[in-house]
Protein backbone atom coordinates (compact mmCIF):
# COMPACT_ATOMS: atom_id res chain seq x y z
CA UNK A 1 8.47 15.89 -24.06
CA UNK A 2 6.52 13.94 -21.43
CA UNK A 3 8.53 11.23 -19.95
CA UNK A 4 7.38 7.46 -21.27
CA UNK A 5 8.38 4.31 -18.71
CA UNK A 6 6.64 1.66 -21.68
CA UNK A 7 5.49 2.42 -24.77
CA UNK A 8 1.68 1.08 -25.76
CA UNK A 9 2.70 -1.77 -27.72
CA UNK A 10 5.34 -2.39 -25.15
CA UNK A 11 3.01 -2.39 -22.43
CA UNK A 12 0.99 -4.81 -24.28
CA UNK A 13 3.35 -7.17 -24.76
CA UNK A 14 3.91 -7.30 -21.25
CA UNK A 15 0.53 -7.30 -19.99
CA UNK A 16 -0.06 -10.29 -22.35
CA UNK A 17 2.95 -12.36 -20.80
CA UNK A 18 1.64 -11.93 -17.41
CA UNK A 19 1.20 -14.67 -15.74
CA UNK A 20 0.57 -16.49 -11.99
CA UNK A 21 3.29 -18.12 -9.95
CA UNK A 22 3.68 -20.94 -7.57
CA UNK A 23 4.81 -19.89 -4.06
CA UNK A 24 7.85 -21.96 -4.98
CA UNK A 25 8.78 -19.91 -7.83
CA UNK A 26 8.96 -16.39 -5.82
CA UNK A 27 12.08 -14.64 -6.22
CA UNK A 28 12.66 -16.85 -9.48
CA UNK A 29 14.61 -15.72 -12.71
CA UNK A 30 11.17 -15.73 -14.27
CA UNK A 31 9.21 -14.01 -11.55
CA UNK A 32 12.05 -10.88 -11.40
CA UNK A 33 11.15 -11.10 -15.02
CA UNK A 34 7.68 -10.27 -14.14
CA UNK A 35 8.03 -8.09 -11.19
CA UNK A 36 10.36 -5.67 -13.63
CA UNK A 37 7.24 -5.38 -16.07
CA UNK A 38 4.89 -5.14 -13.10
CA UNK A 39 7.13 -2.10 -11.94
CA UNK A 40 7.28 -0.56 -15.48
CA UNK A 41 3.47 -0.59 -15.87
CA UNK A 42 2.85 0.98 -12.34
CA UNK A 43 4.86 3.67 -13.02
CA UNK A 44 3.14 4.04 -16.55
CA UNK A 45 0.23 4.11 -14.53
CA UNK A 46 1.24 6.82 -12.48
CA UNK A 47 2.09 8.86 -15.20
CA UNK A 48 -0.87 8.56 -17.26
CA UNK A 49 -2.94 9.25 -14.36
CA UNK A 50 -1.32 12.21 -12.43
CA UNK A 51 -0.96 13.74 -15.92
CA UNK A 52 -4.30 12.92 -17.03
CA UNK A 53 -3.47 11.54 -20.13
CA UNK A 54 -4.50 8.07 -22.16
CA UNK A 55 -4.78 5.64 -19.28
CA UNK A 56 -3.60 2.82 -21.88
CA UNK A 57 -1.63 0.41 -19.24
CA UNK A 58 -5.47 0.14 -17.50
CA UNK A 59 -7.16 -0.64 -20.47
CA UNK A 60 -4.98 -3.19 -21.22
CA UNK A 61 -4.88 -4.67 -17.84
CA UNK A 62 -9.28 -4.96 -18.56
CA UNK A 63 -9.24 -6.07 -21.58
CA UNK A 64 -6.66 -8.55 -21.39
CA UNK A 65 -8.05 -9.63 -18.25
CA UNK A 66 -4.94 -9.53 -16.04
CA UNK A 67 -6.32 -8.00 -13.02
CA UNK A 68 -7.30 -11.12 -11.37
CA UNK A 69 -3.35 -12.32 -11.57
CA UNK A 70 -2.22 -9.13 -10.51
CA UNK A 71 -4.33 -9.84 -7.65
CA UNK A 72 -3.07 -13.22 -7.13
CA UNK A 73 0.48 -12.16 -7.23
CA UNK A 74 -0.01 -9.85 -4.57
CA UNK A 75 -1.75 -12.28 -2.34
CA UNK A 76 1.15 -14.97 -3.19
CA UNK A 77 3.85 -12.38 -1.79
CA UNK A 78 1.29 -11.80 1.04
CA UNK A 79 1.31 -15.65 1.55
CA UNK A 80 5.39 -15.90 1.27
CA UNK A 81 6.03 -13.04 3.91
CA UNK A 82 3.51 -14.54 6.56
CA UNK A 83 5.09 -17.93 5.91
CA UNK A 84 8.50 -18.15 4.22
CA UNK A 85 10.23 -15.39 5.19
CA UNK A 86 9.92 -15.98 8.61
CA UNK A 87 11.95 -19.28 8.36
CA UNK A 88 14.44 -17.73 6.29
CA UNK A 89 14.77 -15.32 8.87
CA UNK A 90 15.46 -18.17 11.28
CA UNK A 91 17.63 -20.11 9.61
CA UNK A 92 21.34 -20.68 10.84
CA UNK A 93 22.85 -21.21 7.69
CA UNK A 94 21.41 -18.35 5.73
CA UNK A 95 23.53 -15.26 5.91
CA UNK A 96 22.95 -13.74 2.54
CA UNK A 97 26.17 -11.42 1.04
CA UNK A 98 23.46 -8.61 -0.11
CA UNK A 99 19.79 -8.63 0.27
CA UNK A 100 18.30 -7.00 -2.49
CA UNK A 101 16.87 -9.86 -3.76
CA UNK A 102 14.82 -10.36 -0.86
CA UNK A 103 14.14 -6.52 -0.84
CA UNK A 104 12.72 -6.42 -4.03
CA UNK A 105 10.57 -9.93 -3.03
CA UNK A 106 9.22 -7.90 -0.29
CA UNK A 107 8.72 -4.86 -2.19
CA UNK A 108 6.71 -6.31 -4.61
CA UNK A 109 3.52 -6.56 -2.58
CA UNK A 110 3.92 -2.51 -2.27
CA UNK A 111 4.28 -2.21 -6.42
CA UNK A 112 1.16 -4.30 -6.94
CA UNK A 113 -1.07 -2.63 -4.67
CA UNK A 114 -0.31 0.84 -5.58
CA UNK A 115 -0.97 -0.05 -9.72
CA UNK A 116 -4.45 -1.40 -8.27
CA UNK A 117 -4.96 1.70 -6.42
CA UNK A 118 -4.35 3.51 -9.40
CA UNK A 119 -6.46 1.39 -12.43
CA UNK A 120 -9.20 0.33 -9.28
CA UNK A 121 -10.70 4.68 -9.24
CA UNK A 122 -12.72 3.35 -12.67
CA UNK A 123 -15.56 1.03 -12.49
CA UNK A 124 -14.61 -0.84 -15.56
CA UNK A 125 -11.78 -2.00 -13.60
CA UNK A 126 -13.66 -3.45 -11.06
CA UNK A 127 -16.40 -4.63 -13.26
CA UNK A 128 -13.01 -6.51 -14.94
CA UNK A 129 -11.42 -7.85 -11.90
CA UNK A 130 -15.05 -10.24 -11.48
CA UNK A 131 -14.27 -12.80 -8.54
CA UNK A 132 -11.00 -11.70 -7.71
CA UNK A 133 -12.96 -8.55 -6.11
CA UNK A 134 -13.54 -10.66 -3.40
CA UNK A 135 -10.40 -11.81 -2.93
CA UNK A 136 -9.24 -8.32 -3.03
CA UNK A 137 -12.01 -7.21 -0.48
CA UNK A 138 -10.73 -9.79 2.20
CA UNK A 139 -6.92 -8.58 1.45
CA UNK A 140 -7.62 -4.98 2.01
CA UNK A 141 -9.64 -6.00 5.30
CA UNK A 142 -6.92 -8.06 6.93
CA UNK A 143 -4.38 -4.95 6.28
CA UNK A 144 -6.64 -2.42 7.96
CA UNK A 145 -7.77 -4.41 10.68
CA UNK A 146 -3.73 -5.59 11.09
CA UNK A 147 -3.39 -1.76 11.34
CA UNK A 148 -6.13 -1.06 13.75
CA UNK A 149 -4.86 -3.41 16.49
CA UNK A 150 -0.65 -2.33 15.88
CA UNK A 151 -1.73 1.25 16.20
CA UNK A 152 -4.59 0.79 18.73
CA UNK A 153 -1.96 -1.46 21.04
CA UNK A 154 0.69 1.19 21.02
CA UNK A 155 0.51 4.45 18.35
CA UNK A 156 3.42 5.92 19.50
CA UNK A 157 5.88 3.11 19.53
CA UNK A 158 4.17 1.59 16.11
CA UNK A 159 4.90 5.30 14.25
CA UNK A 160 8.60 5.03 15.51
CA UNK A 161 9.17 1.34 14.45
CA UNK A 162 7.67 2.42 10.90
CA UNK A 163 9.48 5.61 10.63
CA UNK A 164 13.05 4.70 11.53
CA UNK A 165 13.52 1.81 8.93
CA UNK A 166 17.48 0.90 9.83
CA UNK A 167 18.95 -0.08 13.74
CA UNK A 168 22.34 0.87 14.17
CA UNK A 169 24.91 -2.18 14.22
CA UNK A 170 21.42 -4.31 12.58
CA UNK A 171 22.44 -7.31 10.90
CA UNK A 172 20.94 -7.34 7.44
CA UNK A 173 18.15 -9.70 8.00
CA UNK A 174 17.54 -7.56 11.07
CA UNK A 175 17.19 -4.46 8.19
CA UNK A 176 14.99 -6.27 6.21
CA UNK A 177 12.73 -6.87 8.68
CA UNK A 178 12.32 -3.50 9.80
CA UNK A 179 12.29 -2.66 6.36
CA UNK A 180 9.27 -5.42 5.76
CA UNK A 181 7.38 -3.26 8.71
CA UNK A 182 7.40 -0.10 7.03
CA UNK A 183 6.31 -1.42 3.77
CA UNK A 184 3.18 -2.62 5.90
CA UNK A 185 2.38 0.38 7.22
CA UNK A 186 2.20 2.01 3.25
CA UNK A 187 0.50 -1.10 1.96
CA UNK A 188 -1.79 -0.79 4.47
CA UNK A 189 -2.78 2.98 3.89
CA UNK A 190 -3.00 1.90 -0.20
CA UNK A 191 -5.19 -0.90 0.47
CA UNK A 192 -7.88 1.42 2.52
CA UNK A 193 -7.55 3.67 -0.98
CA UNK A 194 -8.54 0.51 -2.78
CA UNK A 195 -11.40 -0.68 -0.46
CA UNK A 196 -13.03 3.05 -0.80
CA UNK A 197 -12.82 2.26 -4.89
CA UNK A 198 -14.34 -1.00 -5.08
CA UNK A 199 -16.74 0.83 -2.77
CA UNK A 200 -17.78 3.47 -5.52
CA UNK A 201 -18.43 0.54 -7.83
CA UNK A 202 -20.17 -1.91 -5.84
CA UNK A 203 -23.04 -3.63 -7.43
CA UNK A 204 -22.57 -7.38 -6.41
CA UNK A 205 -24.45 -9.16 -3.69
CA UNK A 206 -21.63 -11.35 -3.43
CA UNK A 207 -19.36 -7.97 -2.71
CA UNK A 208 -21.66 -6.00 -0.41
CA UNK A 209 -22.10 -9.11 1.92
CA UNK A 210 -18.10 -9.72 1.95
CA UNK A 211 -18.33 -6.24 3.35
CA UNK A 212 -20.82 -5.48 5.11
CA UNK A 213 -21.70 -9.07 6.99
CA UNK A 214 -18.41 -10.85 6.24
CA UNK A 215 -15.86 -8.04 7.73
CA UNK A 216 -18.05 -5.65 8.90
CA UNK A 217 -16.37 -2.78 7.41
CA UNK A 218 -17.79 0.09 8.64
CA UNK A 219 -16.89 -0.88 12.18
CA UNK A 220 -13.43 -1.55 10.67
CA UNK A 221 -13.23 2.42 9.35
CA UNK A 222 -14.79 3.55 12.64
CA UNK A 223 -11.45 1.97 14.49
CA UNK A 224 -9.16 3.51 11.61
CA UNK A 225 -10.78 7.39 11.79
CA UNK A 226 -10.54 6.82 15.73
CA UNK A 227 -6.44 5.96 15.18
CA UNK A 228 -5.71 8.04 12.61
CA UNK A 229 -2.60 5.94 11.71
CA UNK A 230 -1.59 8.90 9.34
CA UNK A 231 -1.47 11.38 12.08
CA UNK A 232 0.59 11.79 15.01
CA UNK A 233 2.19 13.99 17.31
CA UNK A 234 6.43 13.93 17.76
CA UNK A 235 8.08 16.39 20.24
CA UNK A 236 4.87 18.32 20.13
CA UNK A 237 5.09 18.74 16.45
CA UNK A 238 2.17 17.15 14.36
CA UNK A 239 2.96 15.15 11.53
CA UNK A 240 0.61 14.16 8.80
CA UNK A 241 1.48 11.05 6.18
CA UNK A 242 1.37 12.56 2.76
CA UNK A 243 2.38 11.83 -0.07
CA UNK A 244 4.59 8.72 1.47
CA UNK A 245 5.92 10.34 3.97
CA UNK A 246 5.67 11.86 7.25
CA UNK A 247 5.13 15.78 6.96
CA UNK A 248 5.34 18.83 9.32
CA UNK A 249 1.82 20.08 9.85
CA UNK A 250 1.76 23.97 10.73
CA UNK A 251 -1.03 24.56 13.89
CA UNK A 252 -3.31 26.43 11.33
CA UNK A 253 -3.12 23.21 9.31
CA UNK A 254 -4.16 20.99 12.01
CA UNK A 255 -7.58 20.25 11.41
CA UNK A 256 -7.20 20.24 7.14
CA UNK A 257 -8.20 16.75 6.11
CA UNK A 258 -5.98 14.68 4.25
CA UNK A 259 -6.13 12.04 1.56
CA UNK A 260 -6.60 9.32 3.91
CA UNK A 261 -8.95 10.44 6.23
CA UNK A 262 -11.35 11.42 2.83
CA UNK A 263 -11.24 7.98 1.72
CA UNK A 264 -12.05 6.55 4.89
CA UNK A 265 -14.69 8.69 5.27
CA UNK A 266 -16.08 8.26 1.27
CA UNK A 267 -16.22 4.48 1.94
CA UNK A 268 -18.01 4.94 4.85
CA UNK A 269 -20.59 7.39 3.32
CA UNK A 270 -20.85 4.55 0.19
CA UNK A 271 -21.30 1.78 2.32
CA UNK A 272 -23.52 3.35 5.18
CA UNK A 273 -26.10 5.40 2.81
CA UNK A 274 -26.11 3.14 -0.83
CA UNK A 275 -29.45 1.47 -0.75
CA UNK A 276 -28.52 -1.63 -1.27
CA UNK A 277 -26.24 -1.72 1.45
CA UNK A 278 -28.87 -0.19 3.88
CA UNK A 279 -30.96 -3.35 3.51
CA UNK A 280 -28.12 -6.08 4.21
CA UNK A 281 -26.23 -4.21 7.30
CA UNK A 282 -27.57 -5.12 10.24
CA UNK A 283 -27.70 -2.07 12.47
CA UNK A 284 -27.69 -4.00 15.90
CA UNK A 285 -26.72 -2.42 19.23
CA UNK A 286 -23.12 -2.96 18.81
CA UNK A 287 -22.68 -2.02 15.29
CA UNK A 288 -25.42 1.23 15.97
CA UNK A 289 -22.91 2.38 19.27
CA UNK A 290 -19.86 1.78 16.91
CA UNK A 291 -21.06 4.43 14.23
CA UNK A 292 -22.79 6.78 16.79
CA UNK A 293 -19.30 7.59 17.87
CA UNK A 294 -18.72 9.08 14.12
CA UNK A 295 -20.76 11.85 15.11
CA UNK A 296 -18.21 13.72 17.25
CA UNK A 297 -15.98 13.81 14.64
CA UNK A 298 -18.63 15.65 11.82
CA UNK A 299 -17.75 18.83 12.95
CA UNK A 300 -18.40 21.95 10.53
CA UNK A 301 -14.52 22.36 9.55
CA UNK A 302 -14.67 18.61 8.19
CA UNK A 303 -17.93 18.87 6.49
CA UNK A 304 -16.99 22.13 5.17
CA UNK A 305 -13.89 20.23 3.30
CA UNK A 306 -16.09 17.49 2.36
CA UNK A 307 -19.72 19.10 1.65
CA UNK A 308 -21.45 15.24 0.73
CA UNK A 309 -20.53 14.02 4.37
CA UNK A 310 -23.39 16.28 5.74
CA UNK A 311 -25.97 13.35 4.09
CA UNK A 312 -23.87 11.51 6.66
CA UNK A 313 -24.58 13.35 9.87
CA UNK A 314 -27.83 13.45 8.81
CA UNK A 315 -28.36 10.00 8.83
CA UNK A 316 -26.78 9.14 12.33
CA UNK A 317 -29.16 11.74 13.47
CA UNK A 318 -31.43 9.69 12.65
CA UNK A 319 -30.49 6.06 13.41
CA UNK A 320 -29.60 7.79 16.67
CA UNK A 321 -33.06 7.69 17.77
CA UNK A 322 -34.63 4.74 15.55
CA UNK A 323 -34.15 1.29 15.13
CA UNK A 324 -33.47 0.27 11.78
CA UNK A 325 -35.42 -2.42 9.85
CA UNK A 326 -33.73 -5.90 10.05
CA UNK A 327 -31.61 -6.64 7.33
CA UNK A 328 -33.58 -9.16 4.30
CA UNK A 329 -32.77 -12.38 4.74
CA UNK A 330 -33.14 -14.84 2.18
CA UNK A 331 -31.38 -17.92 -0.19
CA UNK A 332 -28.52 -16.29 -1.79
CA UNK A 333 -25.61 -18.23 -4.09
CA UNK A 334 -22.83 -16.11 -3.52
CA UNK A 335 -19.09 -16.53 -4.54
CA UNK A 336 -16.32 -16.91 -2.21
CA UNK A 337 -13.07 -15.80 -2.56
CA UNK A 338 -9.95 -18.67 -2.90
CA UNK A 339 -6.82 -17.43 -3.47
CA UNK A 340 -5.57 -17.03 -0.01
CA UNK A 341 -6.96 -20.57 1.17
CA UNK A 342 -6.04 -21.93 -2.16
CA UNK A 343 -2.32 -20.69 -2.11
CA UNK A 344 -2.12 -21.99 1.56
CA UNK A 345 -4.15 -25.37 1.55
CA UNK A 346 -1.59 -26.15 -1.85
CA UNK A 347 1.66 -25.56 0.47
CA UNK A 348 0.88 -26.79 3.94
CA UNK A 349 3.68 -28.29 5.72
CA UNK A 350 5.43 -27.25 3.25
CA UNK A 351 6.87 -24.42 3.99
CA UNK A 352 10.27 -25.15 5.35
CA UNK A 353 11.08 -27.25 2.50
CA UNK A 354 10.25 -24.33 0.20
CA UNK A 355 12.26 -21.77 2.51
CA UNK A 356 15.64 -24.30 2.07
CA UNK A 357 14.91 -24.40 -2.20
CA UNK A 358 14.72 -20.98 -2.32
CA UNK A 359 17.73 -20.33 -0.23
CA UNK A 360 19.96 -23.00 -2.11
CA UNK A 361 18.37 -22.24 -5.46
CA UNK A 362 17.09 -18.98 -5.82
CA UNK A 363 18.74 -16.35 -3.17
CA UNK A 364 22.38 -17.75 -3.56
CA UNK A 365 22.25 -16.09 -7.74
CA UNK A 366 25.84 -16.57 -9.67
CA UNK A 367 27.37 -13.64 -10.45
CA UNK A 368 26.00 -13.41 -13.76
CA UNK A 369 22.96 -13.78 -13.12
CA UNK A 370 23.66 -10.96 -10.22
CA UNK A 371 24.90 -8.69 -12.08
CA UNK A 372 22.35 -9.06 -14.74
CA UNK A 373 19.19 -8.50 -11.72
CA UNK A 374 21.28 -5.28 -10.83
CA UNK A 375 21.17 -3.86 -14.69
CA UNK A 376 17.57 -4.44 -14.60
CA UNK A 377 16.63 -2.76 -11.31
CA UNK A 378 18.85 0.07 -12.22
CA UNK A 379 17.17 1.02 -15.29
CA UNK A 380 13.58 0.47 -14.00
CA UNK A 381 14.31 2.81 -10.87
CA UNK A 382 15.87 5.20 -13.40
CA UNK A 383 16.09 8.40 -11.15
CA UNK A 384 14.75 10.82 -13.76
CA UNK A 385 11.58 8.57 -13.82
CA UNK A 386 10.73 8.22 -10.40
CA UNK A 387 11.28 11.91 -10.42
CA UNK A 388 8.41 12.49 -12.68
CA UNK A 389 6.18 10.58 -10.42
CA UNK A 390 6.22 13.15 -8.01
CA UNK A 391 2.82 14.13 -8.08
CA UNK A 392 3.80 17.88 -7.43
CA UNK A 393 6.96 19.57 -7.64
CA UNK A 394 9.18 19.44 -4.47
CA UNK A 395 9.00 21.53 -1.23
CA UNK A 396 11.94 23.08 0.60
CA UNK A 397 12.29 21.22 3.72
CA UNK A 398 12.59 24.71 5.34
CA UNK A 399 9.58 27.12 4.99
CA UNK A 400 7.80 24.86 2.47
CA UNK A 401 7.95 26.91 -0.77
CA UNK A 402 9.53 25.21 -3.92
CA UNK A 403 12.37 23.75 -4.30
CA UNK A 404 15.57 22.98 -6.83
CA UNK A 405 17.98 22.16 -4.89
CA UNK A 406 18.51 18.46 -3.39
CA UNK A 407 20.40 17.26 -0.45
CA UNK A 408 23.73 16.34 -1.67
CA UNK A 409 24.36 13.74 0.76
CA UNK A 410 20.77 11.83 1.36
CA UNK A 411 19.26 12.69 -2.14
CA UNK A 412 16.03 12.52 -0.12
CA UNK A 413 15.89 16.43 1.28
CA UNK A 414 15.12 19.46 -0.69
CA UNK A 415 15.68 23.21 -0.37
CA UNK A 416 14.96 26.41 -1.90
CA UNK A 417 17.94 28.35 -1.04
CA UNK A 418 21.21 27.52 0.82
CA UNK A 419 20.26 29.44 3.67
CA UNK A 420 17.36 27.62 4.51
CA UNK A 421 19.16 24.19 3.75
CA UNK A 422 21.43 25.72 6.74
CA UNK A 423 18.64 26.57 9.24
CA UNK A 424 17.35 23.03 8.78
CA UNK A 425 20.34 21.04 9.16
CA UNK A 426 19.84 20.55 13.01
CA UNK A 427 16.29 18.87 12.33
CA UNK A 428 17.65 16.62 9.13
CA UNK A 429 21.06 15.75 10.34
CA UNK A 430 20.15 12.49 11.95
CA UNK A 431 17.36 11.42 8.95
CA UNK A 432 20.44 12.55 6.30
CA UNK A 433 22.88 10.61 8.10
CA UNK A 434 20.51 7.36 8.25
CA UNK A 435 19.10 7.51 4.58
CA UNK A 436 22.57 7.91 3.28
CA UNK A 437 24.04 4.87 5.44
CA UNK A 438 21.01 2.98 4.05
CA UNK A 439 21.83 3.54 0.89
CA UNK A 440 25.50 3.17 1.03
CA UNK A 441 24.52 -0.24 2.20
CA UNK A 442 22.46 -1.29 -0.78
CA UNK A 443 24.79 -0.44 -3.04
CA UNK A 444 27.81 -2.14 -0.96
CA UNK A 445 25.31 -5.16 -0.94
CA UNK A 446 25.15 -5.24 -4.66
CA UNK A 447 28.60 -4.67 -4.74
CA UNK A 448 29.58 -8.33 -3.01
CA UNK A 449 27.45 -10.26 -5.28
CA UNK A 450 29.99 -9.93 -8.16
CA UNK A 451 33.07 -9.25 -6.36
């Protein structure tokens, strides 16, 4: 029997009831409400998708018309980590018992971005999400370009700070911090998934000049194929992100392109050779230098992977040696996006006040109402579920075949065979050790709010 997060008139019901907060209200008893139905539908989502199956939590999301507030949500957590979590981090009084509260505040950015990466790969979804593309456009650009410059300034120190989540003898603010960092570095890599999307679909004016004139995007994805955030090398091993996590990648596997670099790529493709975009781009000296330097990396082993990019080389051939027509100029009406300035302008110098409500009010919860947040989170993250969201079955951490047999201690580990869970213990003895103090943690956290 196929597993089943929400049922479709259970997913309606809560796809009705969705709703927008105030960035007083984050972290409320109704906003946990929401974010549990937000995290039931994603992982609906996910299943639907990866198993190609009715996509029914989508269609309701269009035809309701709820992908504007999902996109408003997102931007209000976006708002309350630049703004409010920063004075709760500061504040002398506010030494929280257990933090998952504030985890789940943090994580819920990460939730709403990944359910728009998955309903955002069908035009009617974008078609449905009307002015709040724009919004969505200018979220997904400050990500990427607040990846570009952390990875351009320092790769190597950036991959480590994103990679080991937990400092030993960390206070738990301290935690959640470093915890808030590596939730950037995945929302970041989802939001360039989106931007490729609403780059298959786009049709607006409005859209294409938020991208191409606005932000100029193309330059952006020049920077992020330069950096290849998803790549690095550690102890002269290379390491590929996939599949949310950092990955062993054999020599022979060096140059195989992954996920991320073909959606980087795809956007550029749509962006640089749709018509429409062709005549508002303006191809001036800096932006012309800027893509010329794509053309080292079109060698035959990437077009070979991706056939369509050929179109590509073919056309920096030939804007190598001619200058483009101007872009058209000419009166144009054109939407703006709000949210961001509207969500800000509504709480300026307000901020601190907000930071002591919450604190007083919302992250000191009774033990009722603790205990109650801790049923709900442990049925949504029901193991057996997130299991099935796997998009492929697991790999033994060892020689890479499949695997049935889990780490014991870490839960996050696989292995095919005892003998190769022994040859890899000297490489996963310090991750094991870390993940499994991590958790311990949590749970201890959860723990103190009802003891």
């Amino acid at each position: 029997m196929d597993t089943c997060v929400v049922l479709p008139p259970e997913a309606e019901g809560f796809v009705q009831s969705l709703t927008t907060f105030t960035l007083k209200d984050v972290g409320s008893a109704g906003w946990f409400k929401q974010h549990d139905y937000i995290e039931k539908l994603n992982m609906q989502a996910i299943i639907s998708a990866t198993a190609m199956h009715d996509e029914y939590v989508k269609e309701l999301l269009v035809s309701h018309g709820k992908i504007s507030v999902l996109v408003h949500e997102m931007i209000l957590v976006e708002v309350w980590k630049h703004k409010i979590f920063p004075i709760l981090c500061q504040l002398q009084d506010f030494k929280p018992q257990n933090t998952f509260q504030l985890y789940i505040v943090i994580h819920h950015e990460a939730t709403i971005i990944n359910l728009l990466e998955t309903i955002m790969f069908h035009k009617d979804s974008c078609e449905a999400a009307d002015d709040s593309v724009l919004d969505l456009v200018d979220y997904c650009h400050r990500k990427l370009t607040l990846l570009v410059s952390k990875v351009s300034r320092e790769k190597d120190t950036t991959h480590q700070e994103l990679t080991h989540v937990h400092a030993v003898g960390a206070s738990s603010i301290e935690e959640l911090q470093s915890q808030n960092a590596a939730l950037e570095f995945e929302i970041s890599l989802k939001a360039l998934s989106v931007l490729r999307y609403i780059s298959d679909h786009t049709v607006s004016i409005s859209v294409i000049n938020r991208l191409l004139c606005t932000h100029n995007i193309p330059c952006v994805l020049v920077q992020l194929i330069k950096c290849c955030p998803w790549s690095r090398c550690k102890a002269d091993q290379g390491e590929k992100y996939i599949d949310g996590k950092w990955q062993n990648v054999p020599p022979e596997d060096r140059l195989k392109m992954t996920k991320l670099d073909g959606q980087a790529w795809i956007a550029l493709y749509n962006l640089l050779l749709n018509e429409n975009c062709q005549q508002k781009y303006e191809f001036n000296n800096y932006n012309k230098n800027q893509l010329l330097k794509l053309r080292s990396f079109l060698t035959e082993v990437l077009i070979d992977q991706l056939p369509v990019l050929v179109h590509l080389q073919r056309f920096l051939a030939h804007l190598a040696i001619t200058d483009p027509a101007p872009p058209k100029r000419g009166l144009i009406l054109e939407q703006i996006p709000v949210m961001w300035n509207h969500i800000v302008t509504e709480n300026n110098g307000k901020y601190k006040a907000i930071a002591k409500y919450q604190v007083k009010e919302t992250f000191s919860p009774s033990d009722t109402e603790l205990r109650k947040q801790a049923q709900r989170l442990a049925q949504t993250y029901n193991l057996e579920v997130m299991e099935s969201l796997l998009p492929e079955k697991p790999k033994c951490g060892s020689c890479g075949r499949e695997a049935t047999k889990r780490c014991s201690k870490c839960q996050g580990e696989w292995y095919c065979n005892r003998e190769c869970q022994v040859k890899h213990w000297p490489k996963h003895k310090k991750s094991c050790q870390l993940i499994a103090e991590s958790s311990e943690r949590i749970q201890k956290d959860i723990l103190k709010g009802w003891a």
